[in-house]
PDB file of N, CA and C in Angstrom:
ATOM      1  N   UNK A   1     -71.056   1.587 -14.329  1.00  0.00           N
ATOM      2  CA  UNK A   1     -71.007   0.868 -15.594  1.00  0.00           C
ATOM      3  C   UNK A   1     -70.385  -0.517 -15.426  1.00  0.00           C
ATOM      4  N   UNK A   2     -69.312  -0.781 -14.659  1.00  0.00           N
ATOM      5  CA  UNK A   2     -68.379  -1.772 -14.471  1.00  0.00           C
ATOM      6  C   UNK A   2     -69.458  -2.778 -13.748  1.00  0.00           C
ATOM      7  N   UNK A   3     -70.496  -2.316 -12.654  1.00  0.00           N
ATOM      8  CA  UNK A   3     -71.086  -3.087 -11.912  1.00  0.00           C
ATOM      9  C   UNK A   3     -72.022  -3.807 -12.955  1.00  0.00           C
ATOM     10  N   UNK A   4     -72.672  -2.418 -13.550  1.00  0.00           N
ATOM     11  CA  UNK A   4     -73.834  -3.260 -14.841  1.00  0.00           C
ATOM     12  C   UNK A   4     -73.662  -3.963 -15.670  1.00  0.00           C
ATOM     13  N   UNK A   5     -72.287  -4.292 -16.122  1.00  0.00           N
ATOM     14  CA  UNK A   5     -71.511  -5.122 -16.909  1.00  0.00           C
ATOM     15  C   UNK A   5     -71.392  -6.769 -16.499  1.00  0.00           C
ATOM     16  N   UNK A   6     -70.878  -6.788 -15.162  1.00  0.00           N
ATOM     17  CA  UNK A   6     -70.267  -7.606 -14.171  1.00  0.00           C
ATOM     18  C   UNK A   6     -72.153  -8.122 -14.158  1.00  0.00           C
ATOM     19  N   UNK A   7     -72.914  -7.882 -13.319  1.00  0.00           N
ATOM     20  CA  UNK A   7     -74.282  -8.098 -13.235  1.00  0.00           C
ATOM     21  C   UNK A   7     -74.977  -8.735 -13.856  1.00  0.00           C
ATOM     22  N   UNK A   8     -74.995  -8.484 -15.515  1.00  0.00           N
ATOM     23  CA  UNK A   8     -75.661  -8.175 -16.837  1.00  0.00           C
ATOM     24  C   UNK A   8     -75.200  -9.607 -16.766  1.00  0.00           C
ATOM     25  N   UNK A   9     -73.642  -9.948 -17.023  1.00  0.00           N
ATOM     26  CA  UNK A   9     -73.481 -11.437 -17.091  1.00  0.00           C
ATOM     27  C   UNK A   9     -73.286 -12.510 -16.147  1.00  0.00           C
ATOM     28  N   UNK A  10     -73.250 -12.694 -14.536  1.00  0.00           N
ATOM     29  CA  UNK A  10     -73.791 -13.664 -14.010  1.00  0.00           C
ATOM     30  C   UNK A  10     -75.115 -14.011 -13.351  1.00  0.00           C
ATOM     31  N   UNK A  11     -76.192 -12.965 -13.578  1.00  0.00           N
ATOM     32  CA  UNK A  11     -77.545 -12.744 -13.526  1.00  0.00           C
ATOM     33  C   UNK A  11     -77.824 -13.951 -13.941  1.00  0.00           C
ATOM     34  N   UNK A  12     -77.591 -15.449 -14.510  1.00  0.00           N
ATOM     35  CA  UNK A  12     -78.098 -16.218 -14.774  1.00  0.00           C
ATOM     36  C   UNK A  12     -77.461 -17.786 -14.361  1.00  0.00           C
ATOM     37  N   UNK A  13     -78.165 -18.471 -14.598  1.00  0.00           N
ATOM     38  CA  UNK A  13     -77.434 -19.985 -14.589  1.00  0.00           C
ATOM     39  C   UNK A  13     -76.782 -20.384 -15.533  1.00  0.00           C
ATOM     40  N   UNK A  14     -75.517 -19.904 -15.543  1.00  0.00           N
ATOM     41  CA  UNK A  14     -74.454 -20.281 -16.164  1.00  0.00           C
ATOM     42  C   UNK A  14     -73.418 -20.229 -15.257  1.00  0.00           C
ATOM     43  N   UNK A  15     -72.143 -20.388 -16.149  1.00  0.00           N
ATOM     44  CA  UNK A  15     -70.942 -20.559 -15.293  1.00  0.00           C
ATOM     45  C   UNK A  15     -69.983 -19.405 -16.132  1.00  0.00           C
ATOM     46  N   UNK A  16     -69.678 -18.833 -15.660  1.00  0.00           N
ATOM     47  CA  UNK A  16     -69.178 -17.314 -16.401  1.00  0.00           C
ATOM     48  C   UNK A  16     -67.334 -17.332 -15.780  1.00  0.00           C
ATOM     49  N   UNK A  17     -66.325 -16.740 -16.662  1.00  0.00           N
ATOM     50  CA  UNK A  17     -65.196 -17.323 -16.240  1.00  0.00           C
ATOM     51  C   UNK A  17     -64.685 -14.961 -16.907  1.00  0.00           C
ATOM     52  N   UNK A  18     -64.092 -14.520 -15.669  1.00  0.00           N
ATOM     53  CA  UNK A  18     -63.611 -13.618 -16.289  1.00  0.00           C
ATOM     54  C   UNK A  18     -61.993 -13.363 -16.351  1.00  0.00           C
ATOM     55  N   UNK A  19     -61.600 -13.378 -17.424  1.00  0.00           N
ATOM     56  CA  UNK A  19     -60.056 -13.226 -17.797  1.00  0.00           C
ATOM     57  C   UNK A  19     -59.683 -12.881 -18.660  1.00  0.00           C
ATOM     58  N   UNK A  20     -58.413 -13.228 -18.761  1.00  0.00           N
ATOM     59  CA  UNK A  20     -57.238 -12.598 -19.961  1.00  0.00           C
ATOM     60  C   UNK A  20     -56.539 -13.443 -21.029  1.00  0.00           C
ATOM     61  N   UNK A  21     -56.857 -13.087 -22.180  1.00  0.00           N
ATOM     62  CA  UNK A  21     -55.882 -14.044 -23.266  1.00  0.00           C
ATOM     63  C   UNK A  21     -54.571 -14.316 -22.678  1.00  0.00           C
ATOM     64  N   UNK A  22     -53.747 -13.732 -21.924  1.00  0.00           N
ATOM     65  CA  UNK A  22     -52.269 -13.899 -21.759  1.00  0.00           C
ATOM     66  C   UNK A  22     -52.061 -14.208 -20.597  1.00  0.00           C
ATOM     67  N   UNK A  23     -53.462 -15.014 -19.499  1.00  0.00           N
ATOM     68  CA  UNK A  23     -53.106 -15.598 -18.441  1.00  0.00           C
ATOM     69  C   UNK A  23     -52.872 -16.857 -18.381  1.00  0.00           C
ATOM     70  N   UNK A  24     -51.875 -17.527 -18.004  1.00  0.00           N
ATOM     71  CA  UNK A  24     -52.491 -19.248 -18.667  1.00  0.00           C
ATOM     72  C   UNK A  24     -53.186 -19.847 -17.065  1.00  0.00           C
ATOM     73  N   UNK A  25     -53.078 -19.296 -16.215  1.00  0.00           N
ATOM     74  CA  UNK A  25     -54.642 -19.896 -14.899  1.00  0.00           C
ATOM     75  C   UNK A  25     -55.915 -19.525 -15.873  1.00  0.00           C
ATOM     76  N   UNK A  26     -56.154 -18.890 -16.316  1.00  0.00           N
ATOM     77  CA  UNK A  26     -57.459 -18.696 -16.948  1.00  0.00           C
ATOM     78  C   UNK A  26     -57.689 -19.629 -18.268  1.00  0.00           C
ATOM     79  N   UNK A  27     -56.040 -19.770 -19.097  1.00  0.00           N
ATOM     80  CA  UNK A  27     -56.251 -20.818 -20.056  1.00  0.00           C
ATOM     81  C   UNK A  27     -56.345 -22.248 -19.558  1.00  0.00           C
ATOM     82  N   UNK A  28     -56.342 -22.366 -18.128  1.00  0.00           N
ATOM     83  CA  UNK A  28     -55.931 -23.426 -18.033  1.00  0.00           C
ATOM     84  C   UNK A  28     -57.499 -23.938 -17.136  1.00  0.00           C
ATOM     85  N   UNK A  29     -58.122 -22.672 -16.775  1.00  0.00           N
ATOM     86  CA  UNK A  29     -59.809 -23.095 -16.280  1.00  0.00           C
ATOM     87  C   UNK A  29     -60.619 -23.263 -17.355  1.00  0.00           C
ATOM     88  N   UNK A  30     -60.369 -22.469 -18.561  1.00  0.00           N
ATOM     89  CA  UNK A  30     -60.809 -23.038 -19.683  1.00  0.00           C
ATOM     90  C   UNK A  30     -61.120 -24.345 -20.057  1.00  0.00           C
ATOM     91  N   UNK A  31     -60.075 -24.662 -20.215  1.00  0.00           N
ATOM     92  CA  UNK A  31     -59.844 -26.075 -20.508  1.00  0.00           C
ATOM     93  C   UNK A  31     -60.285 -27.446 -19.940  1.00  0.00           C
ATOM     94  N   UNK A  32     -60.459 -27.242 -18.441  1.00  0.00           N
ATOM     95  CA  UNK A  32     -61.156 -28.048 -17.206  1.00  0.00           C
ATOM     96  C   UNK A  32     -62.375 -27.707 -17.641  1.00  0.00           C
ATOM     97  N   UNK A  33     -62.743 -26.684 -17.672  1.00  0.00           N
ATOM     98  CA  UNK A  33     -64.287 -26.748 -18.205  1.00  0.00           C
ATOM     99  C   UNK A  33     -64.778 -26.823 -19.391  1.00  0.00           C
ATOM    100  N   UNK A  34     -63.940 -26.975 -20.582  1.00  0.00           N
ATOM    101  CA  UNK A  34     -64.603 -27.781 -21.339  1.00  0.00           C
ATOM    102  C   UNK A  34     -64.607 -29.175 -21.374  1.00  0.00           C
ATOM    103  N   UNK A  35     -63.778 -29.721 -20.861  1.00  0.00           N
ATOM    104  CA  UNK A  35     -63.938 -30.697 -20.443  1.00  0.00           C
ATOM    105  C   UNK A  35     -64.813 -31.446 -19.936  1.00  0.00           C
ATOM    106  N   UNK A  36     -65.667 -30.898 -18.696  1.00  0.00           N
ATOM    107  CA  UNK A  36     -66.641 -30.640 -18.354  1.00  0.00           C
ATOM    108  C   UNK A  36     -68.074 -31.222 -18.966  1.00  0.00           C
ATOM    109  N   UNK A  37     -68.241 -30.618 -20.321  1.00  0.00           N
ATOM    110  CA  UNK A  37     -69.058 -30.561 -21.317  1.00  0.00           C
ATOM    111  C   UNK A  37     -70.479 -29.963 -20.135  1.00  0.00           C
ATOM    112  N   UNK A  38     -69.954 -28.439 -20.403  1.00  0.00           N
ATOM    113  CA  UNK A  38     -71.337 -27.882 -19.997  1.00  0.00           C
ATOM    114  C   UNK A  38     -72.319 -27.479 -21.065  1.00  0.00           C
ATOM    115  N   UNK A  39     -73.445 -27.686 -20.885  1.00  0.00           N
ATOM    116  CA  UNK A  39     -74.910 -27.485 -21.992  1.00  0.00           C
ATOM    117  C   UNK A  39     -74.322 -26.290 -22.290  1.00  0.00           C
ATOM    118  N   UNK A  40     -75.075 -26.236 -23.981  1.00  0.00           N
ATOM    119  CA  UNK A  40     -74.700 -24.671 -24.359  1.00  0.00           C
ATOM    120  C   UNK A  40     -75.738 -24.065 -23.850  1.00  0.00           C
ATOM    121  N   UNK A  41     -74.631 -22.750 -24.001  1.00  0.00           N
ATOM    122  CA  UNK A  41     -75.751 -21.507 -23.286  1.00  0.00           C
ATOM    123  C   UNK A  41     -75.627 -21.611 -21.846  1.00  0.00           C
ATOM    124  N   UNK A  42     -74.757 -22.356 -21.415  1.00  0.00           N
ATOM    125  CA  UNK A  42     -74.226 -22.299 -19.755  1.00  0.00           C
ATOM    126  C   UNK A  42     -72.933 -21.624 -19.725  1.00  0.00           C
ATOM    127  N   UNK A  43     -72.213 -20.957 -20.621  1.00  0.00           N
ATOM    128  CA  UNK A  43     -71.008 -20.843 -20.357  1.00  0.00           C
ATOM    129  C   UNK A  43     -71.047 -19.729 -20.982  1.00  0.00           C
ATOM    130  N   UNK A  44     -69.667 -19.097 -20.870  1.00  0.00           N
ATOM    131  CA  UNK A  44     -69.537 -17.698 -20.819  1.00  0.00           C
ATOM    132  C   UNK A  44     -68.340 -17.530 -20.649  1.00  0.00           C
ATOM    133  N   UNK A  45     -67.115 -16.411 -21.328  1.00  0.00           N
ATOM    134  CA  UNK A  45     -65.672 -16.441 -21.061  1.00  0.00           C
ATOM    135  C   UNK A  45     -65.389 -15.085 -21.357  1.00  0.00           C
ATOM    136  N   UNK A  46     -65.801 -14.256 -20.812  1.00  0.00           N
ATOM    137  CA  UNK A  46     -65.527 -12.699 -20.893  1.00  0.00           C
ATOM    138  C   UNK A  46     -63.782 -12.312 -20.379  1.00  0.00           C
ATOM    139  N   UNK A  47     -63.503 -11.908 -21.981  1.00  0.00           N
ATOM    140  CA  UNK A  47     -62.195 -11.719 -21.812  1.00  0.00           C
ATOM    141  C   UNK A  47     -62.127 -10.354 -21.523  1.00  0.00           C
ATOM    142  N   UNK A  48     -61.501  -9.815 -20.918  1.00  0.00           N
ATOM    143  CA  UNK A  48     -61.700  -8.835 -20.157  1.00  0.00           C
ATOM    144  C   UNK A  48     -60.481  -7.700 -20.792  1.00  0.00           C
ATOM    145  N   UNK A  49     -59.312  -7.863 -22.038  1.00  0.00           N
ATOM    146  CA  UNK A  49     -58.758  -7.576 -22.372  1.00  0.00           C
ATOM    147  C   UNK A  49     -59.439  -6.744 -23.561  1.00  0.00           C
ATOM    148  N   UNK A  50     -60.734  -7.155 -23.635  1.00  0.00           N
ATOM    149  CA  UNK A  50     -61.510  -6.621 -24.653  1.00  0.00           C
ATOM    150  C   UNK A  50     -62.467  -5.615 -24.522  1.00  0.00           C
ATOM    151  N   UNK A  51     -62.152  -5.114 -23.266  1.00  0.00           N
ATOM    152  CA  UNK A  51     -62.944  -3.792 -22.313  1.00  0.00           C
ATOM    153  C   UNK A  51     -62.434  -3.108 -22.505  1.00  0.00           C
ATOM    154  N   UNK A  52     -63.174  -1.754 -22.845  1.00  0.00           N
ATOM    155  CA  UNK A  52     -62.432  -0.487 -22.500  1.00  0.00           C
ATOM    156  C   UNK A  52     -62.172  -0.452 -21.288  1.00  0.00           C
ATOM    157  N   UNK A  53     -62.897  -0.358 -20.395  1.00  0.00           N
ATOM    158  CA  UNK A  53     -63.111  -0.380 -19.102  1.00  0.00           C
ATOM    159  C   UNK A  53     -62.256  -1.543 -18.098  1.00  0.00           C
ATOM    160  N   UNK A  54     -61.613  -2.091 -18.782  1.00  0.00           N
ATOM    161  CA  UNK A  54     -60.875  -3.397 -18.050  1.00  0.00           C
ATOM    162  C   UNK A  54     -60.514  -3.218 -16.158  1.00  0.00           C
ATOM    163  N   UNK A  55     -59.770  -1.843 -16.435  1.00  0.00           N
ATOM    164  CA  UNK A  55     -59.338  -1.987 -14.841  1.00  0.00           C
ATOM    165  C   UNK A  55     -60.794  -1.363 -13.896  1.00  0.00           C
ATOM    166  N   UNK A  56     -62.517  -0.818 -14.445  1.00  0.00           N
ATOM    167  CA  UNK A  56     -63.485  -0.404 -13.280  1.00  0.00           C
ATOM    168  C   UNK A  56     -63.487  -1.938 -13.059  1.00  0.00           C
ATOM    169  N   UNK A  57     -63.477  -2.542 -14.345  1.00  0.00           N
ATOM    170  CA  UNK A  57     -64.208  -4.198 -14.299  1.00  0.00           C
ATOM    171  C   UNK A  57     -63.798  -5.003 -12.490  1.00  0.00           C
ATOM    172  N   UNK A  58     -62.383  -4.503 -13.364  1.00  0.00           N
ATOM    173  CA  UNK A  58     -61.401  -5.552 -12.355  1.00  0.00           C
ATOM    174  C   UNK A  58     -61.655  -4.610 -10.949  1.00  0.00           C
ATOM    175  N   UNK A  59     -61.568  -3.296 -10.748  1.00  0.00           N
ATOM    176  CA  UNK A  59     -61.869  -3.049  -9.512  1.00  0.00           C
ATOM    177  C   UNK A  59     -62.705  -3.563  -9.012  1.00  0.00           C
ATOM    178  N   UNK A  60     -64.401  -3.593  -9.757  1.00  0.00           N
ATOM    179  CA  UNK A  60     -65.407  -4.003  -9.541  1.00  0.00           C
ATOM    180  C   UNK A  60     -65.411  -5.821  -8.615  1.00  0.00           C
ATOM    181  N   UNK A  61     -64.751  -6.302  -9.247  1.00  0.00           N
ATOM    182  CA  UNK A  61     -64.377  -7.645  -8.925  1.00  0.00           C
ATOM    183  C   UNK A  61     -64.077  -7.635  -7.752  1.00  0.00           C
ATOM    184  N   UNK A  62     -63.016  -6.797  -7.758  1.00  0.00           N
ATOM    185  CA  UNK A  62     -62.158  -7.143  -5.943  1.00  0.00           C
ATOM    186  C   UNK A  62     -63.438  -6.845  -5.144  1.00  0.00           C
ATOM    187  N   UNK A  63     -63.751  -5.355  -5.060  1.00  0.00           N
ATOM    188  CA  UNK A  63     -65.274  -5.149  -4.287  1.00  0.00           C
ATOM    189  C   UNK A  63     -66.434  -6.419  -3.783  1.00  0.00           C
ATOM    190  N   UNK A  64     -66.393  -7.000  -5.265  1.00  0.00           N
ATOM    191  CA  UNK A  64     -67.540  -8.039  -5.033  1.00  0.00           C
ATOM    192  C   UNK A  64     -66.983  -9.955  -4.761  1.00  0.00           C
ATOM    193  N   UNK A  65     -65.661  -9.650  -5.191  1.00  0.00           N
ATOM    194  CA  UNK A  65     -65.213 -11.296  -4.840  1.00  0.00           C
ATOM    195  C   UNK A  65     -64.136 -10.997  -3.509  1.00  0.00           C
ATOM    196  N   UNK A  66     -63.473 -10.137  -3.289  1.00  0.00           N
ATOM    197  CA  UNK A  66     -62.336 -10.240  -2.780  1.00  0.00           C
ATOM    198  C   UNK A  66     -61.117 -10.006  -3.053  1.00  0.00           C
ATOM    199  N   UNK A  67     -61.302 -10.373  -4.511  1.00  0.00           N
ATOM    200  CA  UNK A  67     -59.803 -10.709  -5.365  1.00  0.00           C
ATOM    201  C   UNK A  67     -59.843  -9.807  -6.771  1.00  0.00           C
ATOM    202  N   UNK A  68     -58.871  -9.091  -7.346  1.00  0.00           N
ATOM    203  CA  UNK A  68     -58.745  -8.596  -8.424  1.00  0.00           C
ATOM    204  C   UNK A  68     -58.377  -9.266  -9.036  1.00  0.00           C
ATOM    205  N   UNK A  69     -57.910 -10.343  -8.682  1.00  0.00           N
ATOM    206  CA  UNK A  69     -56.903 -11.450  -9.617  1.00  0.00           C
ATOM    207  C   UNK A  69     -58.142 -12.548 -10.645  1.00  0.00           C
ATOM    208  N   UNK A  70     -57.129 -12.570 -11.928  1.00  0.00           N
ATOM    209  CA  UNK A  70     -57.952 -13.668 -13.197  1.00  0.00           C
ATOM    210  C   UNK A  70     -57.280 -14.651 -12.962  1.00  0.00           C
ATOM    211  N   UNK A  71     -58.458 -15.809 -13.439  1.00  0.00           N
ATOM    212  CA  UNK A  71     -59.645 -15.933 -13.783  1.00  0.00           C
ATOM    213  C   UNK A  71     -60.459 -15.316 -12.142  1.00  0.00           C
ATOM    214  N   UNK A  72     -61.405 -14.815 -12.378  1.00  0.00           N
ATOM    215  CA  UNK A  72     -62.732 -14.989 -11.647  1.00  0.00           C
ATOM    216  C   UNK A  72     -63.535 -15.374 -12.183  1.00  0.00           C
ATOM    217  N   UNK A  73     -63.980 -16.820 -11.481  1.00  0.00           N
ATOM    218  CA  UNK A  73     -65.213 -17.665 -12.082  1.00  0.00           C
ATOM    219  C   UNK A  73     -66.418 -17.649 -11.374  1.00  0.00           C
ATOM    220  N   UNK A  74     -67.356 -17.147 -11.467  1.00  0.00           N
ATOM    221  CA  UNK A  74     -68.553 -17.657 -11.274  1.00  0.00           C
ATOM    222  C   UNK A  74     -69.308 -18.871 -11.429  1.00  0.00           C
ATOM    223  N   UNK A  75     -70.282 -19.439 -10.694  1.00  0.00           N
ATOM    224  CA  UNK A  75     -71.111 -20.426 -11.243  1.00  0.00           C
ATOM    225  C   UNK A  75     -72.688 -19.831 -10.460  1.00  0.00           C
ATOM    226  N   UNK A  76     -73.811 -19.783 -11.173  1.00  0.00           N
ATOM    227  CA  UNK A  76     -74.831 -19.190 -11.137  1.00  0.00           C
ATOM    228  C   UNK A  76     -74.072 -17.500 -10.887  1.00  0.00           C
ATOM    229  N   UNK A  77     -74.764 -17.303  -9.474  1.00  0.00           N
ATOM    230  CA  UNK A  77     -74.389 -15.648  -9.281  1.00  0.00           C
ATOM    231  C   UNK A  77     -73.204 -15.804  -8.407  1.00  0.00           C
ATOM    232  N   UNK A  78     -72.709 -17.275  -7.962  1.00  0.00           N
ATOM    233  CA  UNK A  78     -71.369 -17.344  -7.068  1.00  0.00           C
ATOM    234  C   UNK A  78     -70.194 -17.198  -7.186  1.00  0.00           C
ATOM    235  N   UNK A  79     -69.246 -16.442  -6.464  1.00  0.00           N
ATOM    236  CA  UNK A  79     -67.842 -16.562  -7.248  1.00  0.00           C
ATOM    237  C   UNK A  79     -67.270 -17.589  -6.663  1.00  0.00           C
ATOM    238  N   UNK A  80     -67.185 -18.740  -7.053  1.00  0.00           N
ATOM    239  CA  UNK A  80     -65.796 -19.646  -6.606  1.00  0.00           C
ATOM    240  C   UNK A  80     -65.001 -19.530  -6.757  1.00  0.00           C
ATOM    241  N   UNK A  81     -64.426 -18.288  -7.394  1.00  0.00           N
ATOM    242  CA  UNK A  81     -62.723 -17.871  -6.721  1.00  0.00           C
ATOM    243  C   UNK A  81     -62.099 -18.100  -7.744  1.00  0.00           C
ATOM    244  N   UNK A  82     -60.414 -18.588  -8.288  1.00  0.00           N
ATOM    245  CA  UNK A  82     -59.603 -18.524  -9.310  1.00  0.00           C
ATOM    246  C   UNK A  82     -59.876 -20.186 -10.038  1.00  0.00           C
ATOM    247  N   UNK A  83     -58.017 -20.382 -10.829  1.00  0.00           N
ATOM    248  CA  UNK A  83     -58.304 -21.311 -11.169  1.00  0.00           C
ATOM    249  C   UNK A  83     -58.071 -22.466 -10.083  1.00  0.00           C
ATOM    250  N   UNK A  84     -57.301 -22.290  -9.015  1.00  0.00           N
ATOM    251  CA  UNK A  84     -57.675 -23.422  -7.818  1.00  0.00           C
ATOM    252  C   UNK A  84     -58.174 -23.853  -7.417  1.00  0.00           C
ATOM    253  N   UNK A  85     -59.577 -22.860  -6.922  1.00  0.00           N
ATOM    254  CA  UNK A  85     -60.309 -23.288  -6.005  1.00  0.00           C
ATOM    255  C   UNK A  85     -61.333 -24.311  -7.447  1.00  0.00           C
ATOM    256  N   UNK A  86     -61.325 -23.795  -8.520  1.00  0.00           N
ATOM    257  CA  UNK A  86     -62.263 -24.558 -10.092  1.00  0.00           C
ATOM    258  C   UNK A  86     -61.658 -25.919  -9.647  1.00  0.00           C
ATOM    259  N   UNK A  87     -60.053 -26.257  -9.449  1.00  0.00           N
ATOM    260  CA  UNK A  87     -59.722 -27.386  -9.885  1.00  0.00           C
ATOM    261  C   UNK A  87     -59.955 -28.297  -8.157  1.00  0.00           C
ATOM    262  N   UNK A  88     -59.818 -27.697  -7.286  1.00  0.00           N
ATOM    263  CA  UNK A  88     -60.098 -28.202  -6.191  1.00  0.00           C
ATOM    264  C   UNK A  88     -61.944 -28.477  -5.840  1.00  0.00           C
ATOM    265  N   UNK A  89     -62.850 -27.737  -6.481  1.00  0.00           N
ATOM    266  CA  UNK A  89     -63.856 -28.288  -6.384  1.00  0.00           C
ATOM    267  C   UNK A  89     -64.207 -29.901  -7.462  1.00  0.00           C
ATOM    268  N   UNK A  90     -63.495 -29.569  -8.464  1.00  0.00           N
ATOM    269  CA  UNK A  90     -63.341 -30.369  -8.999  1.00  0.00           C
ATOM    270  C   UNK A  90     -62.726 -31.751  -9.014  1.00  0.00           C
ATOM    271  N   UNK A  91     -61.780 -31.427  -8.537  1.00  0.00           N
ATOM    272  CA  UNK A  91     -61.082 -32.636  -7.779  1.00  0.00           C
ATOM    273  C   UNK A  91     -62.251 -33.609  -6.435  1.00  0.00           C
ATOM    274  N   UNK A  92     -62.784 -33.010  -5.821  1.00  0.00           N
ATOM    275  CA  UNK A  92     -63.573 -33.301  -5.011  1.00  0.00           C
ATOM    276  C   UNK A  92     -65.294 -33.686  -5.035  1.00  0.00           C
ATOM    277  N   UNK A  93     -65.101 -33.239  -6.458  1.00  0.00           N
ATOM    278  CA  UNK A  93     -66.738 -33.964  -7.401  1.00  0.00           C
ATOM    279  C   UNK A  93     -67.939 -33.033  -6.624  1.00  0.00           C
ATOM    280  N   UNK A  94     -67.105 -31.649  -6.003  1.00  0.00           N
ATOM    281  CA  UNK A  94     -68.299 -31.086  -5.649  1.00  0.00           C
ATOM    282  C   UNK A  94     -68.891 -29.794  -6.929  1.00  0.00           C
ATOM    283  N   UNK A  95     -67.602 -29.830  -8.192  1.00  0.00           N
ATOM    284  CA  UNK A  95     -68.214 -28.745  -8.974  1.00  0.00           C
ATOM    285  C   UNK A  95     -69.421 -29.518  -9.703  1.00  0.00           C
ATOM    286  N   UNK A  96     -69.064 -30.845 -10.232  1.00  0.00           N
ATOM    287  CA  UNK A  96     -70.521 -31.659 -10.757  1.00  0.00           C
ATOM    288  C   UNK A  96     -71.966 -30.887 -10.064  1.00  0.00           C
ATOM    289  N   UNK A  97     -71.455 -30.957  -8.563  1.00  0.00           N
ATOM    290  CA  UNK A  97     -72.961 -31.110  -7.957  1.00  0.00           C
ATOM    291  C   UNK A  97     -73.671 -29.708  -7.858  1.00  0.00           C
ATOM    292  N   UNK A  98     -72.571 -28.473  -8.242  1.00  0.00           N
ATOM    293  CA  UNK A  98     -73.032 -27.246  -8.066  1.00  0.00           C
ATOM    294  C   UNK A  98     -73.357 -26.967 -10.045  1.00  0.00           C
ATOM    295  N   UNK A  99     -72.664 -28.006 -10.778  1.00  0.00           N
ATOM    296  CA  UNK A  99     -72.919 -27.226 -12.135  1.00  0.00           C
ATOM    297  C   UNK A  99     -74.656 -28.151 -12.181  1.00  0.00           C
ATOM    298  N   UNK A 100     -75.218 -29.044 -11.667  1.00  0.00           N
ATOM    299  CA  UNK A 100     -76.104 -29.493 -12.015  1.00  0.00           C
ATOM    300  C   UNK A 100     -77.329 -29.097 -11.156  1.00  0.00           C
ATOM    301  N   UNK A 101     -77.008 -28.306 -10.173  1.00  0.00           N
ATOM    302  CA  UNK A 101     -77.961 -27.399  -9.489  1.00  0.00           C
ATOM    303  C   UNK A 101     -78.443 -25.890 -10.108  1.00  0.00           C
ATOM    304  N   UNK A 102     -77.749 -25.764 -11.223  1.00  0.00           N
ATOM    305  CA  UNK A 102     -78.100 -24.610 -12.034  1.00  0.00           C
ATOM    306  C   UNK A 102     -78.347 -25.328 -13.029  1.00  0.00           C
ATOM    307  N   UNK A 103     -78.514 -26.314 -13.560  1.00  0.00           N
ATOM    308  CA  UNK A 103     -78.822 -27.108 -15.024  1.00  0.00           C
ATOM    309  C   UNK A 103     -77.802 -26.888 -16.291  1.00  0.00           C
ATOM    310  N   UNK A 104     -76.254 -26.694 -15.756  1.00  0.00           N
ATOM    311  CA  UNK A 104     -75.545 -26.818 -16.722  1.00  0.00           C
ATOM    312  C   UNK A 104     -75.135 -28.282 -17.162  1.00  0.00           C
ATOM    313  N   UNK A 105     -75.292 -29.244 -16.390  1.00  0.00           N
ATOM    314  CA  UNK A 105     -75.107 -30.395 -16.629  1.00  0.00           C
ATOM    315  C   UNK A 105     -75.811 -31.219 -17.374  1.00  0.00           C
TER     316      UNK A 105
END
């Protein structure tokens, strides 16, 4: 269930961010990406506090990223990892070039 969940929402070209109301790395990738100004319908912020299922989710995660830890962000079906590695691609003008290879830009 946790996998079909996880699946269901980066199956597409968007940029999908999974976390917690009471993390502020996740409030704080938020925020960089709206900044951003990604097209609607590219984005996605599955709070994960709102699962029954919260901890298959999060197992599910480690399995497929590495990391159990929030935010896990996706962009298309990729995980780029927390809010660091968001602000370090960013910093480096390489998230531009990956959000406009999926047409969020």
């Amino acid at each position: 269930m946790a996998e079909q969940f996880v699946a269901s929402h980066i199956a597409s070209d968007t940029v999908v961010v999974f976390g917690k109301k009471s993390c502020p790395f996740c409030q704080r990738a938020l925020d960089l990406l709206k900044q951003i100004n990604i097209k609607s319908g590219h984005f996605k912020y599955i709070d994960l506090t709102s699962q029954k299922n919260m901890d298959d989710i999060q197992d599910y995660l480690m399995q497929l990223t590495g990391a159990r830890t929030v935010p896990r962000i996706f962009i298309g079906e990729t995980c780029i990892g927390g809010f660091t590695d968001l602000d370090a691609l960013n910093n480096s003008g390489e998230l531009s070039v990956m959000l406009q290879k999926i047409g969020a830009l």
